[in-house]
C-alpha atoms as a PDB file:
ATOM      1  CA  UNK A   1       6.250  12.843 -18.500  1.00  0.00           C
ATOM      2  CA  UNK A   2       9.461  11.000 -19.605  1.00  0.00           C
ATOM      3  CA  UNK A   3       9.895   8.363 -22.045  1.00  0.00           C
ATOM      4  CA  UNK A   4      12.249   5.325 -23.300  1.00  0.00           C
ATOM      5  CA  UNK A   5      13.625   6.276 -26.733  1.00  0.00           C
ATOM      6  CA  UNK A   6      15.164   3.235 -27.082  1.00  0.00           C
ATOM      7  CA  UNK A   7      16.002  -0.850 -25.436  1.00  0.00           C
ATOM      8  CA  UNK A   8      18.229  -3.267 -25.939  1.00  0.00           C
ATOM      9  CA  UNK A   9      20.784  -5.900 -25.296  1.00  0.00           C
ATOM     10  CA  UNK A  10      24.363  -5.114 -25.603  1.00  0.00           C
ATOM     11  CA  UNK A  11      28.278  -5.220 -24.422  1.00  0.00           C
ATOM     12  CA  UNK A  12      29.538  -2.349 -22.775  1.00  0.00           C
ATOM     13  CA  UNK A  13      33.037  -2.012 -21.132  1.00  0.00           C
ATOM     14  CA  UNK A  14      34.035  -0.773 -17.587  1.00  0.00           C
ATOM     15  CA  UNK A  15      34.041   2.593 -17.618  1.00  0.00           C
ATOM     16  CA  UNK A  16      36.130   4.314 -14.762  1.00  0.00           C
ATOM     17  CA  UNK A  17      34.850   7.060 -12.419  1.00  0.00           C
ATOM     18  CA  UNK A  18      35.641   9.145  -9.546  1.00  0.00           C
ATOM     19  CA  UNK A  19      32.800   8.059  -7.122  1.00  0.00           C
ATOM     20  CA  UNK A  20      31.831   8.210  -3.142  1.00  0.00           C
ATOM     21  CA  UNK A  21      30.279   5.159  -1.241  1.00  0.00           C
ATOM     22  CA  UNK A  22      26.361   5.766   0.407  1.00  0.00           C
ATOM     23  CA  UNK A  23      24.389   3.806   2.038  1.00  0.00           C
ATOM     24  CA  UNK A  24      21.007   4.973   2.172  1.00  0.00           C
ATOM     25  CA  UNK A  25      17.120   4.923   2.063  1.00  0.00           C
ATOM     26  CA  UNK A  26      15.301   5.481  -0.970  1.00  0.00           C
ATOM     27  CA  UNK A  27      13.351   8.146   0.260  1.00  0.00           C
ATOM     28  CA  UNK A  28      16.952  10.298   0.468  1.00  0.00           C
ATOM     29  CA  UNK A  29      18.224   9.156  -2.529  1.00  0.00           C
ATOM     30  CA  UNK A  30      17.358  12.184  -4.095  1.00  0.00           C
ATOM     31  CA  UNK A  31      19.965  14.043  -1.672  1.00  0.00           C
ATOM     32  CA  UNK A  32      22.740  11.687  -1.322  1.00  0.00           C
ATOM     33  CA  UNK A  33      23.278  11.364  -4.810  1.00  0.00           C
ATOM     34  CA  UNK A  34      23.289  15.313  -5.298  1.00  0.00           C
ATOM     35  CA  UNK A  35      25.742  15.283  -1.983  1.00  0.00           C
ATOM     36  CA  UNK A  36      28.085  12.770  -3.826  1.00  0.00           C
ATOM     37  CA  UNK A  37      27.974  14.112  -7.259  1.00  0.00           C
ATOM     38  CA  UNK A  38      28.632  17.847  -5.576  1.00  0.00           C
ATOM     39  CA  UNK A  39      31.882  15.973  -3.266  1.00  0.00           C
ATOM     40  CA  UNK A  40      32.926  14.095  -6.312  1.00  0.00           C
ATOM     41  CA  UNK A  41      33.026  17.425  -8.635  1.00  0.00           C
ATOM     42  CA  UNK A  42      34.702  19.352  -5.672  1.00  0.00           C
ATOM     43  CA  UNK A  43      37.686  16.930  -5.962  1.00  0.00           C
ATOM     44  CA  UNK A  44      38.528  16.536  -9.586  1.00  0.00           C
ATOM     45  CA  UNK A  45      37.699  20.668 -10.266  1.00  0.00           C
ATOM     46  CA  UNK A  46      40.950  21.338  -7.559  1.00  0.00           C
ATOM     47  CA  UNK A  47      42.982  18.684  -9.551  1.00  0.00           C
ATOM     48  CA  UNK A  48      43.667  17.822 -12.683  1.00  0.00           C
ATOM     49  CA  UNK A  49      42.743  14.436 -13.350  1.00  0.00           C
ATOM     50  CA  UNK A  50      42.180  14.664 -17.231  1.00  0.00           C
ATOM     51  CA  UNK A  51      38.976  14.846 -19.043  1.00  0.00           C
ATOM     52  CA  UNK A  52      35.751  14.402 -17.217  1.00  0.00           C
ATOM     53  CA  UNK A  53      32.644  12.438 -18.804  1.00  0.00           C
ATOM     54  CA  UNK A  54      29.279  12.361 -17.182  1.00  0.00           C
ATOM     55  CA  UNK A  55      27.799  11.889 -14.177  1.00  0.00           C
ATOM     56  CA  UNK A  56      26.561   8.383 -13.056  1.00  0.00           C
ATOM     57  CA  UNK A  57      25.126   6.322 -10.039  1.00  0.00           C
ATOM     58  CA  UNK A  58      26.291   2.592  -9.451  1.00  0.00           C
ATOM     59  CA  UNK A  59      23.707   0.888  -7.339  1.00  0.00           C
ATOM     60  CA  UNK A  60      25.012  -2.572  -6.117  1.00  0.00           C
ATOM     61  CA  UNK A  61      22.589  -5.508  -5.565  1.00  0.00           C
ATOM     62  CA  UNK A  62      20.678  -5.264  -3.236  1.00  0.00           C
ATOM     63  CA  UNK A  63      20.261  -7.803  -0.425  1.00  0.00           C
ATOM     64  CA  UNK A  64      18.164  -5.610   2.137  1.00  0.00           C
ATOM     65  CA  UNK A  65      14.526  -3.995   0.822  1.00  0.00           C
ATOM     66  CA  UNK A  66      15.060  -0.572   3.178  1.00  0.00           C
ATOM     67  CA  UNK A  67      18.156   0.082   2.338  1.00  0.00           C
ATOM     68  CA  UNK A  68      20.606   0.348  -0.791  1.00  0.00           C
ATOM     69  CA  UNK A  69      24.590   0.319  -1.975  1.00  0.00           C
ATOM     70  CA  UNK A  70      25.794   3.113  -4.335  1.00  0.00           C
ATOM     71  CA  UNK A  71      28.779   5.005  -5.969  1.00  0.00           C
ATOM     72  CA  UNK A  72      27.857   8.286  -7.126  1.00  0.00           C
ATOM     73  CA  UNK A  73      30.098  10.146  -9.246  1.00  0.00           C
ATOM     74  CA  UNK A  74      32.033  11.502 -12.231  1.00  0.00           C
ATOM     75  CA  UNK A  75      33.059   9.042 -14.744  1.00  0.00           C
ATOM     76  CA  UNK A  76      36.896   9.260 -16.668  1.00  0.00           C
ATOM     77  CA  UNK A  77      38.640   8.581 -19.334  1.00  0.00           C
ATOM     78  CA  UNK A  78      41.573   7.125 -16.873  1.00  0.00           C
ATOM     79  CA  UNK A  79      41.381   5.493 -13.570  1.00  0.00           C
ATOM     80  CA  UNK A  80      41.224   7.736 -10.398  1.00  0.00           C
ATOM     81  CA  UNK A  81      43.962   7.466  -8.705  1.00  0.00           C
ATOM     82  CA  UNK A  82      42.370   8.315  -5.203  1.00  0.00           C
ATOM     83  CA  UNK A  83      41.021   8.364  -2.390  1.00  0.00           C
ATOM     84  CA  UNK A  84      40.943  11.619  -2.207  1.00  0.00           C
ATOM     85  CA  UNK A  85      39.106  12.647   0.922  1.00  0.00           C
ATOM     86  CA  UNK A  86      35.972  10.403   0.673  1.00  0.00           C
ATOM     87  CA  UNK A  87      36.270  10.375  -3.399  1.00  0.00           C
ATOM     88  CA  UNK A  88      37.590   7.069  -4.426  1.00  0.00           C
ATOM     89  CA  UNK A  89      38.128   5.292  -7.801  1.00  0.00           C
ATOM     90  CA  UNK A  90      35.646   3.279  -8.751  1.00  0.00           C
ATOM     91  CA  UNK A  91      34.031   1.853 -11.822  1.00  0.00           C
ATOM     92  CA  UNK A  92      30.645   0.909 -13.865  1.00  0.00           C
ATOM     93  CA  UNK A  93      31.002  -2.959 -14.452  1.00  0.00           C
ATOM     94  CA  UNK A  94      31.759  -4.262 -17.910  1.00  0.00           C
ATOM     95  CA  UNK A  95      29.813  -7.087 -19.825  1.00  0.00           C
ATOM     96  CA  UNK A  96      26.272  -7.436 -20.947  1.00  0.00           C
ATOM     97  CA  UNK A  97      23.733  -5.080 -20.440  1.00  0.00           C
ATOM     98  CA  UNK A  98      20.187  -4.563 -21.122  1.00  0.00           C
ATOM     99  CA  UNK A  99      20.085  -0.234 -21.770  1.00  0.00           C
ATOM    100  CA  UNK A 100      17.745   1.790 -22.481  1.00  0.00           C
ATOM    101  CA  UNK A 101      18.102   4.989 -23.442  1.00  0.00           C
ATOM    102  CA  UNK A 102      15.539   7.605 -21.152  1.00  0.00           C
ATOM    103  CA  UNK A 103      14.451  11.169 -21.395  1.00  0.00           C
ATOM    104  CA  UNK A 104      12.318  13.561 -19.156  1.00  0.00           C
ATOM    105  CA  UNK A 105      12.798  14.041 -15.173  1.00  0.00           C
ATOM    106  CA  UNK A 106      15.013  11.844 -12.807  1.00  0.00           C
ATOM    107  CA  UNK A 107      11.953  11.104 -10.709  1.00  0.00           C
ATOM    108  CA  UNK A 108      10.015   9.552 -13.588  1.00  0.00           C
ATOM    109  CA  UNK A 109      12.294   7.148 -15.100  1.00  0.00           C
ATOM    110  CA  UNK A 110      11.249   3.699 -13.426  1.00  0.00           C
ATOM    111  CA  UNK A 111       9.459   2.481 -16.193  1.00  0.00           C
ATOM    112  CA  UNK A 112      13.097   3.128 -18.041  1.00  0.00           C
ATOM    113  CA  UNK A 113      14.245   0.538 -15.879  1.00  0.00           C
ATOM    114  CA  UNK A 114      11.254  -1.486 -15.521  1.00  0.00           C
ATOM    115  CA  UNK A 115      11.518  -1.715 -19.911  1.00  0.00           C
ATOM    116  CA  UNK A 116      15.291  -2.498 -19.382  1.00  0.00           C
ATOM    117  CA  UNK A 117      14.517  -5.363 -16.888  1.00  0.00           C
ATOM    118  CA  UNK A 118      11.390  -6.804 -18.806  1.00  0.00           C
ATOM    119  CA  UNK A 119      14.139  -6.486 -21.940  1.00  0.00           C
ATOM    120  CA  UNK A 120      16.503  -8.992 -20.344  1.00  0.00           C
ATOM    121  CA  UNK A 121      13.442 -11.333 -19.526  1.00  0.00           C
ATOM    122  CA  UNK A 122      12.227 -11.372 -22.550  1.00  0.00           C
ATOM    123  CA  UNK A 123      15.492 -12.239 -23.978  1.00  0.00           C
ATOM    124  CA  UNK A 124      16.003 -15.155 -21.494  1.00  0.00           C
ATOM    125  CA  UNK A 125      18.314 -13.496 -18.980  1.00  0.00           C
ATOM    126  CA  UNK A 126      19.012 -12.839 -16.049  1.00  0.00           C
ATOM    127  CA  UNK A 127      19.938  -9.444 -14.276  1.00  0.00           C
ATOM    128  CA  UNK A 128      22.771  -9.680 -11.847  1.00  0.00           C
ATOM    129  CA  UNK A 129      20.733  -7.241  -9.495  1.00  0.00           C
ATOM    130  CA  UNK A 130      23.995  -4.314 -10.418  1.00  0.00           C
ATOM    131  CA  UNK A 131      22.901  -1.115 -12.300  1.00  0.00           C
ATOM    132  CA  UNK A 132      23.682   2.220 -13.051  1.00  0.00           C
ATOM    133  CA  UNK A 133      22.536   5.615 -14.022  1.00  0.00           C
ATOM    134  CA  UNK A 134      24.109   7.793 -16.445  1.00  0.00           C
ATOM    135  CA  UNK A 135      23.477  11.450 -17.257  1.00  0.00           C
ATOM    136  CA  UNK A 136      23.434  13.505 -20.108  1.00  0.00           C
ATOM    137  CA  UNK A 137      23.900  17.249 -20.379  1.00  0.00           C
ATOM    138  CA  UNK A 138      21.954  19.260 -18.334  1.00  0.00           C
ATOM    139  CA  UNK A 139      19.210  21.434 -19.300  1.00  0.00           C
ATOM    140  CA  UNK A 140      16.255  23.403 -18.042  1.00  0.00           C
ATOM    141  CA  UNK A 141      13.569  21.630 -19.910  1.00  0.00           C
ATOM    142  CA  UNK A 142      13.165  18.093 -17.842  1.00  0.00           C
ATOM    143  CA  UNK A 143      11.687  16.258 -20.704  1.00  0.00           C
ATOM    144  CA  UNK A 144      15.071  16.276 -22.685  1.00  0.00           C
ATOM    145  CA  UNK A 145      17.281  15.098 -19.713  1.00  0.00           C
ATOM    146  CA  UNK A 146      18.968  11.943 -21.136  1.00  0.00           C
ATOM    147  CA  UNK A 147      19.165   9.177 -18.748  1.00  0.00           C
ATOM    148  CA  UNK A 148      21.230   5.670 -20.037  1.00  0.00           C
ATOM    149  CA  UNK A 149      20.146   2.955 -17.712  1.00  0.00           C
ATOM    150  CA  UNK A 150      21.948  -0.342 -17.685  1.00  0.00           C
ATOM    151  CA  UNK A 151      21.045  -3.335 -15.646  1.00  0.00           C
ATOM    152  CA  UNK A 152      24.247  -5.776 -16.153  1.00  0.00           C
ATOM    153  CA  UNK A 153      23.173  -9.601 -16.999  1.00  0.00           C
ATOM    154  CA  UNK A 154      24.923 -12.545 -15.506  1.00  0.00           C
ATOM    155  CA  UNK A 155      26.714 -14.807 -18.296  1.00  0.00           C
ATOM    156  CA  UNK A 156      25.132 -15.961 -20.599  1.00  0.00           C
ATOM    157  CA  UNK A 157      24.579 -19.867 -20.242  1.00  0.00           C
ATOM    158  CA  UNK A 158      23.731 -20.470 -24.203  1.00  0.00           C
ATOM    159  CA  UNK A 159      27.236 -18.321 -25.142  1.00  0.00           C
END
């Protein structure tokens, strides 16, 4: 069973990455982000594209129910300079966030987001309907898989 170490408000800045473009279904999420993530890592392991941070998931807003946007990839310290093949550079948005900080199995962490959303509500703002995923270290044990979650928050009205 996972659980949300931590929530909050803060400003984080764009972060680059080398990422590929889905489309799909939640019910094959599960896959097409382990197809990315595996395309993305194929690319920058046959060049050298300088130091490699984590892996991470950029799911734009959605405007149908069935069907959802992403970028799945490997974030940088330096901008991609693709496309290479279907990798291109991409980017996790910078601004204001509501994150919170998740640990335990990739298939458990909605109420991660659902504390990060209720977070910005109870703050008075407003999620931009943008978020991303991203991962920690691997390890065998699920329950200390770190997860950051951040929803990003449109401006704020009040400054």
């Amino acid at each position: 069973m996972g659980r949300v170490a931590s929530v909050g408000i803060e400003t984080v800045d764009a972060a680059p990455m080398a990422a590929t473009a889905h489309r799909t279904r939640f019910a094959g999420l599960a896959d097409t982000i382990g197809a990315g993530l595996a395309a993305a890592d194929a690319v920058l392991r046959a060049g050298d594209y300088g130091p490699q941070g984590c892996n991470a998931v950029y799911y734009a807003p959605m405007t149908d129910t069935e069907v959802m946007d992403i970028l799945t990839g490997v974030r940088l310290e330096q901008a991609f300079p693709g496309p290479v093949g279907e990798v291109v550079a991409a980017e996790t948005p910078g601004g204001e966030v509501a994150h919170a900080v998740y640990f335990g199995p990739y298939n458990q962490m909605r109420p991660a987001h659902d504390a990060a959303r209720a977070c910005a509500h109870d703050a008075g703002r407003e999620i931009t309907g943008a978020s991303w995923e991203v991962y920690g270290d691997w390890t065998e044990n699920p329950d200390n898989l770190r997860t950051d979650i951040f929803w990003l928050l449109k401006a704020n009205p009040h400054g």
